[in-house]
N, C-alpha and C. Protein backbone atom coordinates (compact mmCIF):
# COMPACT_ATOMS: atom_id res chain seq x y z
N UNK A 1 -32.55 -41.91 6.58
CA UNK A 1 -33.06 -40.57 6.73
C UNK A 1 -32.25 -39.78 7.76
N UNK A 2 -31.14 -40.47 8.96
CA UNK A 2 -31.01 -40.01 9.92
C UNK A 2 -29.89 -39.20 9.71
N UNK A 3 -29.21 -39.97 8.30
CA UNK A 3 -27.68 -39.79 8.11
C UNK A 3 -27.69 -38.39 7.29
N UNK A 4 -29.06 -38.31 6.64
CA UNK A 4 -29.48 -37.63 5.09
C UNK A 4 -29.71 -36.06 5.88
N UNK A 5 -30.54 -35.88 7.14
CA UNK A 5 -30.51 -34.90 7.84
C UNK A 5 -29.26 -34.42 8.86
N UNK A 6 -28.49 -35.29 9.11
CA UNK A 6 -27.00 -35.01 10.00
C UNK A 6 -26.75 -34.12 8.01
N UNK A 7 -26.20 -34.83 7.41
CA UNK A 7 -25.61 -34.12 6.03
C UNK A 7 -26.24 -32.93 5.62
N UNK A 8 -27.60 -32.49 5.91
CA UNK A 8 -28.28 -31.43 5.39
C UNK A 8 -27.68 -30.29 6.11
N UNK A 9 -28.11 -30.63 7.96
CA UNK A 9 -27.34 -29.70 9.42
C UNK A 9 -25.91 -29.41 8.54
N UNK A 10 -25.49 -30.55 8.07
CA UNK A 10 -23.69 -29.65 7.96
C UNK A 10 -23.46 -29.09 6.79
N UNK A 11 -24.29 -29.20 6.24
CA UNK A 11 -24.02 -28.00 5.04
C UNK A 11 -24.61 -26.83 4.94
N UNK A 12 -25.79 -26.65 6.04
CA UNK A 12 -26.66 -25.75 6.35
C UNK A 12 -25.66 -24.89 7.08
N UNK A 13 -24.86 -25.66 7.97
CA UNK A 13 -23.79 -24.60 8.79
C UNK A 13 -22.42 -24.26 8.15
N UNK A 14 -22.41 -25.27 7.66
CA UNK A 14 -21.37 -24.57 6.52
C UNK A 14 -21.71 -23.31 5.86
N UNK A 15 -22.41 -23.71 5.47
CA UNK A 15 -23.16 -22.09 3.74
C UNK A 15 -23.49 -21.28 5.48
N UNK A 16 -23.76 -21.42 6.55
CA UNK A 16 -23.97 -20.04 7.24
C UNK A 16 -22.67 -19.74 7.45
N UNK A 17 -21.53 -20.32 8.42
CA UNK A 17 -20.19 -19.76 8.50
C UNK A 17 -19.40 -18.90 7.09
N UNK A 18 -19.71 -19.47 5.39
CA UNK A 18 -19.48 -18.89 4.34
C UNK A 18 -20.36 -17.30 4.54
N UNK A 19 -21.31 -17.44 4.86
CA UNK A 19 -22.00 -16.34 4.79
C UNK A 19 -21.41 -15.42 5.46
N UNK A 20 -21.58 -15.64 6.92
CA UNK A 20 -20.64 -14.61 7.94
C UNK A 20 -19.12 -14.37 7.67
N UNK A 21 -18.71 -15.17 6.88
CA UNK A 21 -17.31 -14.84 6.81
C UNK A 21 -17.64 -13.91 5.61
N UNK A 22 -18.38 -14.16 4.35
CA UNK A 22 -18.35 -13.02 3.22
C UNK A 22 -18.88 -11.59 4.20
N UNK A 23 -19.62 -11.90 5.26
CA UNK A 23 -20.01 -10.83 5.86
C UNK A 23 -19.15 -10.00 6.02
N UNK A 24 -18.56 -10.15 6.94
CA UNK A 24 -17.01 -9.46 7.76
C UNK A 24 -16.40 -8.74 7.01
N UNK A 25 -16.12 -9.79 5.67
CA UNK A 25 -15.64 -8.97 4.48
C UNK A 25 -15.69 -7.86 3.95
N UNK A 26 -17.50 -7.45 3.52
CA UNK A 26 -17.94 -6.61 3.33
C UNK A 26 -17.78 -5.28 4.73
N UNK A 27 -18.05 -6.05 5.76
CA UNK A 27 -18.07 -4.35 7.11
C UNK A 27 -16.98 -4.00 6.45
N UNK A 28 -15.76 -4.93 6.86
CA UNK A 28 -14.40 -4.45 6.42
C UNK A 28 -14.28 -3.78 5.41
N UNK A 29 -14.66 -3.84 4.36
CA UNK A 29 -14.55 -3.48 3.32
C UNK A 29 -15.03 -1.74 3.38
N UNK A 30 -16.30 -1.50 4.15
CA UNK A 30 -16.90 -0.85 3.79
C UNK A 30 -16.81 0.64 5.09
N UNK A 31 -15.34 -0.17 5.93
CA UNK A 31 -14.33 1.01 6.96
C UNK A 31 -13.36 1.23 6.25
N UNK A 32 -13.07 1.02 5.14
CA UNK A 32 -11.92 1.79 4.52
C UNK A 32 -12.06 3.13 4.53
N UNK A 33 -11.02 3.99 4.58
CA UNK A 33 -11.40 5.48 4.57
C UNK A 33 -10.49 6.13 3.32
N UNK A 34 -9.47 5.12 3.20
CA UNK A 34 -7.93 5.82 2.72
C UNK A 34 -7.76 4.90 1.73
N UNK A 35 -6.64 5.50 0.35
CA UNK A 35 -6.13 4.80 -0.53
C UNK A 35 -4.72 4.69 0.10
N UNK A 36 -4.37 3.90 -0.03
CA UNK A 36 -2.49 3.79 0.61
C UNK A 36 -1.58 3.37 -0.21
N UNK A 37 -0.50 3.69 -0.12
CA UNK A 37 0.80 2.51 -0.25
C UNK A 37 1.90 3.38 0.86
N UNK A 38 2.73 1.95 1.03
CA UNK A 38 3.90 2.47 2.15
C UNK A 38 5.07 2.10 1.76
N UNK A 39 5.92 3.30 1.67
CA UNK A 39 7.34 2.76 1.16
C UNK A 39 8.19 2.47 2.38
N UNK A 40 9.12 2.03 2.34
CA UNK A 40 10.01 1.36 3.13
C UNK A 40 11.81 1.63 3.03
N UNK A 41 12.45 2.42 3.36
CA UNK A 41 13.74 2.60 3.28
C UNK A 41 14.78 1.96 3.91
N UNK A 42 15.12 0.93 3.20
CA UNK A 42 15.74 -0.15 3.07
C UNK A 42 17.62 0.46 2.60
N UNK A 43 17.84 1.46 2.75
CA UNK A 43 19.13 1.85 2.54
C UNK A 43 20.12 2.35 4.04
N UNK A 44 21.04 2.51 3.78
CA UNK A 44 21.46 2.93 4.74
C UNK A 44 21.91 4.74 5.06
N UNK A 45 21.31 5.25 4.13
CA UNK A 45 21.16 6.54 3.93
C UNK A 45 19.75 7.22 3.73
N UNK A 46 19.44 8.18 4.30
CA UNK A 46 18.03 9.20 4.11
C UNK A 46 18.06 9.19 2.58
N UNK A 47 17.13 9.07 2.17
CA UNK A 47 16.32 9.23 0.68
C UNK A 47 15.36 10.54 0.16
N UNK A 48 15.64 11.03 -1.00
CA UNK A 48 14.88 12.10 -1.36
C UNK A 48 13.38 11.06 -2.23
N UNK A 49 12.32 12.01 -1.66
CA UNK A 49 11.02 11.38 -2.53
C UNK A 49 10.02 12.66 -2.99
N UNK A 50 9.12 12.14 -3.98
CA UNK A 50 8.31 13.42 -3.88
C UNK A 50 7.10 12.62 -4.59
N UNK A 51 5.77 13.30 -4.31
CA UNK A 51 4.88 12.81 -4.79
C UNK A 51 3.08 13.76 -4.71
N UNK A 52 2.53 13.59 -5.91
CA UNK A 52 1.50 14.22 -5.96
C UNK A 52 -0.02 13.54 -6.28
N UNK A 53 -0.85 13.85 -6.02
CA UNK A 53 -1.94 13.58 -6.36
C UNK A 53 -2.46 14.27 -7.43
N UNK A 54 -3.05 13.34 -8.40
CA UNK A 54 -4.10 13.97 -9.66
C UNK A 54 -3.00 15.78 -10.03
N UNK A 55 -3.55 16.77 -10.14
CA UNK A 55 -3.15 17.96 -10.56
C UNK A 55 -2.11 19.07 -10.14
N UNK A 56 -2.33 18.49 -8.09
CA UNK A 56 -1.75 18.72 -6.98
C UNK A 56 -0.31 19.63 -7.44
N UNK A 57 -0.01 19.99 -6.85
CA UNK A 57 1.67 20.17 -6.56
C UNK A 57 2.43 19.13 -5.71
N UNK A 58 3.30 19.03 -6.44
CA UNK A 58 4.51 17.87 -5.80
C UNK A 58 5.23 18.50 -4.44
N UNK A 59 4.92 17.42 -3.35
CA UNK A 59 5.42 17.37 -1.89
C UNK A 59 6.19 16.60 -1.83
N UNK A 60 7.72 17.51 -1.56
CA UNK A 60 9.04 16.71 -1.26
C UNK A 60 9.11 15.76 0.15
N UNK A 61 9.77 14.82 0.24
CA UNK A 61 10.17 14.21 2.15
C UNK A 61 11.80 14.01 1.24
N UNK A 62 11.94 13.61 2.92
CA UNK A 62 13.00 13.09 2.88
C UNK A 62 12.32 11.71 4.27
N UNK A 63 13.12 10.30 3.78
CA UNK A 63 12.78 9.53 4.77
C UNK A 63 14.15 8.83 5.00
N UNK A 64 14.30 8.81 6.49
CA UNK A 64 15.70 8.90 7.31
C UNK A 64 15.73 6.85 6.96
N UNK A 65 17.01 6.27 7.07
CA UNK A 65 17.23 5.00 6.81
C UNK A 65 16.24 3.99 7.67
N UNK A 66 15.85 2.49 7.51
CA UNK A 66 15.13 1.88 8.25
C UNK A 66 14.10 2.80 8.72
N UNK A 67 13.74 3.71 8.19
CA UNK A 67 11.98 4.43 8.50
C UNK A 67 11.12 3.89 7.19
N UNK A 68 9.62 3.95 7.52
CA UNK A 68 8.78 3.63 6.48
C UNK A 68 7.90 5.10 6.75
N UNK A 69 7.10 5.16 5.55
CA UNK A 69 5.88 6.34 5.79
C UNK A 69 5.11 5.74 4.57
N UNK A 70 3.88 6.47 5.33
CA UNK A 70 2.72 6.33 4.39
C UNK A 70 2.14 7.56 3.14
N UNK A 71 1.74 6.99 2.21
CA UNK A 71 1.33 8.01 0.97
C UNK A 71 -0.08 7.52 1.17
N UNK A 72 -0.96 8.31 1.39
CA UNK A 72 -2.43 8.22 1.16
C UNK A 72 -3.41 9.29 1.24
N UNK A 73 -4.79 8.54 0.52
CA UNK A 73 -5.63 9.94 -0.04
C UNK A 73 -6.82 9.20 1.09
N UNK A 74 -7.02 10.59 1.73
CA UNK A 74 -8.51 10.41 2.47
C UNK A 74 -9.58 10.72 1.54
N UNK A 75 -10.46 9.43 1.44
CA UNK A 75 -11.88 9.26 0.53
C UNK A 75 -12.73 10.66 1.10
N UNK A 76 -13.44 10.63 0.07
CA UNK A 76 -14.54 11.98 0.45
C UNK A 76 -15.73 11.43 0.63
N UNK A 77 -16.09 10.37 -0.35
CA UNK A 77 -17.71 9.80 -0.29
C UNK A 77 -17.20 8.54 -0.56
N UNK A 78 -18.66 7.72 -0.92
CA UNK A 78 -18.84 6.48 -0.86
C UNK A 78 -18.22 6.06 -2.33
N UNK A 79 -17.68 6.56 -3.30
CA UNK A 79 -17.30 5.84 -4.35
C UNK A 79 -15.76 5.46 -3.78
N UNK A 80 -15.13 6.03 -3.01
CA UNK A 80 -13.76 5.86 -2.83
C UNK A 80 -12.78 5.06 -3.50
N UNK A 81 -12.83 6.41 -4.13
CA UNK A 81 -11.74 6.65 -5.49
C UNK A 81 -10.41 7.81 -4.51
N UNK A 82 -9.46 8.08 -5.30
CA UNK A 82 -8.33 8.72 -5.56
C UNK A 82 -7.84 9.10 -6.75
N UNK A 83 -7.30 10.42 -6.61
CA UNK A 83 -6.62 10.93 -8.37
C UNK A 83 -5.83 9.95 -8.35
N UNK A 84 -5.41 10.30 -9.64
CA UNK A 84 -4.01 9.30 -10.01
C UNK A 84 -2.80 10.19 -9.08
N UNK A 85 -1.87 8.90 -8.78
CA UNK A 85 -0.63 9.28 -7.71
C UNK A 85 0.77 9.11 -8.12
N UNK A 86 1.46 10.14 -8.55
CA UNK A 86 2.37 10.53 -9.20
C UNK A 86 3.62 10.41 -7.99
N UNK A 87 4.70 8.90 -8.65
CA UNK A 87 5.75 9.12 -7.41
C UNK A 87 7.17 9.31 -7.96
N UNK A 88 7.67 10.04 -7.51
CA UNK A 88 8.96 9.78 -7.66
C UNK A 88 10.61 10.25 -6.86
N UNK A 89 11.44 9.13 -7.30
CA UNK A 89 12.46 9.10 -6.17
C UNK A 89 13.34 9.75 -7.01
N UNK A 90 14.58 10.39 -5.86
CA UNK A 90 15.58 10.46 -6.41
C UNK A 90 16.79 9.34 -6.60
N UNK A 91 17.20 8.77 -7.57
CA UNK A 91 17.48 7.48 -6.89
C UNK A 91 19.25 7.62 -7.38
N UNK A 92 19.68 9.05 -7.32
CA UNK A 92 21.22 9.11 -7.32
C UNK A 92 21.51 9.40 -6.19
N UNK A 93 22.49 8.39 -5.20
CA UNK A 93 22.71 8.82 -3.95
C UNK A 93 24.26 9.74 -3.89
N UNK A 94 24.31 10.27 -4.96
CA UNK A 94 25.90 10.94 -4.73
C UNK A 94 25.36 12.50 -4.59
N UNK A 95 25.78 13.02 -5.01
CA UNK A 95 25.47 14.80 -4.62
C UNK A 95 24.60 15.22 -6.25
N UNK A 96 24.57 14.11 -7.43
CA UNK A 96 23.82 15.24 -8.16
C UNK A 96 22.20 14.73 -7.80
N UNK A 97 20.90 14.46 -9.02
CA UNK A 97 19.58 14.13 -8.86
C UNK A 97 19.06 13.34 -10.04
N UNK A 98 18.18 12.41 -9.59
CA UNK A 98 17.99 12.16 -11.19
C UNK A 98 16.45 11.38 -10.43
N UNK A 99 15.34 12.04 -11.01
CA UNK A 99 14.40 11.83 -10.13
C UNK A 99 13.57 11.20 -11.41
N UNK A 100 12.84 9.22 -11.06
CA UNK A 100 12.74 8.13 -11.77
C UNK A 100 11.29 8.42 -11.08
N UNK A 101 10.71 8.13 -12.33
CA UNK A 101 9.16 7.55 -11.69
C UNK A 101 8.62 6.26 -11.56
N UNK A 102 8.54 5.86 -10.29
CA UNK A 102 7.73 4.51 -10.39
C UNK A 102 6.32 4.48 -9.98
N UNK A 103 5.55 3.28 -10.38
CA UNK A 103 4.29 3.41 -10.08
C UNK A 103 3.99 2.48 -8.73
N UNK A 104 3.53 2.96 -8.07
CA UNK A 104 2.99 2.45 -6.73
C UNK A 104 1.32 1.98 -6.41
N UNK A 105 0.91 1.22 -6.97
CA UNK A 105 -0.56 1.02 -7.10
C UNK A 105 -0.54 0.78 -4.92
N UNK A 106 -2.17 1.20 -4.90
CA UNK A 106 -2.13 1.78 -3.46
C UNK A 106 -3.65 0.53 -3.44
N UNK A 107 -3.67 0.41 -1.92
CA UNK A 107 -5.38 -0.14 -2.03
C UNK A 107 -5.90 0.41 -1.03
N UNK A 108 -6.86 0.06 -0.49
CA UNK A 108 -8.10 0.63 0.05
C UNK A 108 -7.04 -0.07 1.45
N UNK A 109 -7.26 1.18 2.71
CA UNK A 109 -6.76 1.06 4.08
C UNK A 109 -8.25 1.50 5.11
N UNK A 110 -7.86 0.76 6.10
CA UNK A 110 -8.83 1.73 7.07
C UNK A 110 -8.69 2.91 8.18
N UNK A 111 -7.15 3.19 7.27
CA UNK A 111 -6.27 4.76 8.54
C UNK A 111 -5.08 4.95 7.44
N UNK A 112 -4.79 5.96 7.66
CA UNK A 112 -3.77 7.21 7.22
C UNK A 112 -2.81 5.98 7.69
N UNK A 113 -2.29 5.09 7.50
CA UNK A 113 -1.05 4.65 8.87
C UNK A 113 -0.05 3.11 7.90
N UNK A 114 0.83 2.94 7.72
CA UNK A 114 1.86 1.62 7.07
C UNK A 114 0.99 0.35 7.88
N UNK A 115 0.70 0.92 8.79
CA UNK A 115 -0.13 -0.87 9.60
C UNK A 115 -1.14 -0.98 9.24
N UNK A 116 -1.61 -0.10 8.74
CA UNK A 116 -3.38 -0.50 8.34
C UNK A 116 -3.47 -0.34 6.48
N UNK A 117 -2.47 -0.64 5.86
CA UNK A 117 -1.99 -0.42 4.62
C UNK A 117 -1.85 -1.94 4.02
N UNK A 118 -2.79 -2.52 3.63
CA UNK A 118 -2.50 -3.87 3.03
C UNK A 118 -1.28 -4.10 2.45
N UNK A 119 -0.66 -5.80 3.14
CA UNK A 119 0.65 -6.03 2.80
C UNK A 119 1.18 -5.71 1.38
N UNK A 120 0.38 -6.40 0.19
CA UNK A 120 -0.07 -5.97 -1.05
C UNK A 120 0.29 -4.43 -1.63
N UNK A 121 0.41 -3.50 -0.94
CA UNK A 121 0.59 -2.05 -1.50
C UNK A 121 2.10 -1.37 -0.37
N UNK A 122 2.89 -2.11 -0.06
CA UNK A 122 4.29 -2.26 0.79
C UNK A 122 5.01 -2.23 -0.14
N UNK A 123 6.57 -0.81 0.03
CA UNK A 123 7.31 -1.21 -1.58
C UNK A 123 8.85 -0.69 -0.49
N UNK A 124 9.44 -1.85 -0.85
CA UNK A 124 10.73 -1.31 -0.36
C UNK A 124 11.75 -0.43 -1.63
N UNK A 125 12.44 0.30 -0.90
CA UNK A 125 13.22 1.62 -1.49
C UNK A 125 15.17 0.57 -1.11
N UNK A 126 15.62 0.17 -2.59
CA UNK A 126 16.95 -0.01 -1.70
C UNK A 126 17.95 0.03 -2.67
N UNK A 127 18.98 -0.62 -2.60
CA UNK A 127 20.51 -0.37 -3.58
C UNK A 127 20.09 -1.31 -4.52
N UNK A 128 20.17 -0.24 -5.77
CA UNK A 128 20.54 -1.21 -7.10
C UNK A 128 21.46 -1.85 -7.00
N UNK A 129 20.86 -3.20 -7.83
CA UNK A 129 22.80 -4.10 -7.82
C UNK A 129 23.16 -3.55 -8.85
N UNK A 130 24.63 -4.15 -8.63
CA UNK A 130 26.19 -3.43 -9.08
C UNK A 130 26.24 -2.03 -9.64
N UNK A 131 25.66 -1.36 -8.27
CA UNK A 131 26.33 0.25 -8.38
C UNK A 131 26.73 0.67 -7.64
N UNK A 132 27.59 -0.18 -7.12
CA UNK A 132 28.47 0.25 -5.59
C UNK A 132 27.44 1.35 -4.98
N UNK A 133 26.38 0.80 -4.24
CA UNK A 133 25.45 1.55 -3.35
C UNK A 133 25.68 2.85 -3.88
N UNK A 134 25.08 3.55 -5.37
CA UNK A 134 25.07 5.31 -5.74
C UNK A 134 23.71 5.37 -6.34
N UNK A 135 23.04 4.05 -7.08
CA UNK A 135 21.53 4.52 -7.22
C UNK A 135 20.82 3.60 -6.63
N UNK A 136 19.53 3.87 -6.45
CA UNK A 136 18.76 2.89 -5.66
C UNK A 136 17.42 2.61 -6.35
N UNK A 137 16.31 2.07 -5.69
CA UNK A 137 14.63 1.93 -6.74
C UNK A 137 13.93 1.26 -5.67
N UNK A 138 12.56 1.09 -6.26
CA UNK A 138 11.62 1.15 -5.95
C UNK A 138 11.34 -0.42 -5.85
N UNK A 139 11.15 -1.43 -5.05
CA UNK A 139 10.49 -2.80 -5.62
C UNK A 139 9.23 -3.33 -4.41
N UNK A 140 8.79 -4.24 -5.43
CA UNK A 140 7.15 -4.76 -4.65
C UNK A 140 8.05 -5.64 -3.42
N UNK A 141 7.18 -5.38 -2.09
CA UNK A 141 7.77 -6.10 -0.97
C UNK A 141 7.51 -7.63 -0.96
């Protein structure tokens, strides 16, 4: 009986530590504010980008070499959703344009910010192979 109740105690504290840990989960879950993804410029030259939300008008950057920035939508209510997010690079680095769309699936952050942007939604920007560094793209980090 002595052994049968030591075994009951440790599974009793087990299923509680499972509990508190699904806990945490959920707070966490439920400080998200922002949809994110963060690109990463991985070239050795400033990059043209542009990108819109749902209906929006398209907002140009430019992001200078080894800089990252963040793309994200501040939630309004509790369904926290985002329009659909329209990206695209220019990915001819010589003087003309040729602007490629890739898709950037984003997830739930708890700040406007690349650090609080799950690793998961991180996309580096860098040189296509064999094009003597003139176009570049988009890939999962």
């Amino acid at each position: 009986m002595r052994v049968y109740r030591g075994l009951k105690t440790l599974l009793a504290a087990q299923l509680g530590l499972a509990v508190l840990g699904f806990g945490a989960t959920g707070a966490q879950a439920q400080n998200t504010t922002h949809g994110c993804a963060c690109i990463h410029n991985n070239t050795k030259a400033a990059i043209s980008y542009r990108y819109k939300w749902g209906e929006q008008q398209w907002q140009n950057f430019k992001l200078s070499p080894g800089y990252q920035n963040w793309i994200c939508w501040k939630y309004a209510d509790a369904a926290k959703s985002s329009p659909a997010l329209s990206f695209q690079l220019d990915v001819d680095m010589t003087k003309g344009n040729a602007w490629t769309t890739f898709n950037l699936p984003r997830m739930q952050a708890t700040a406007a910010t690349c650090q609080a942007t799950p690793k998961a939604a991180h996309y580096d920007i860098g040189y296509r192979a064999n094009t003597n560094n003139q176009f570049i793209q988009v890939t999962h980090r």
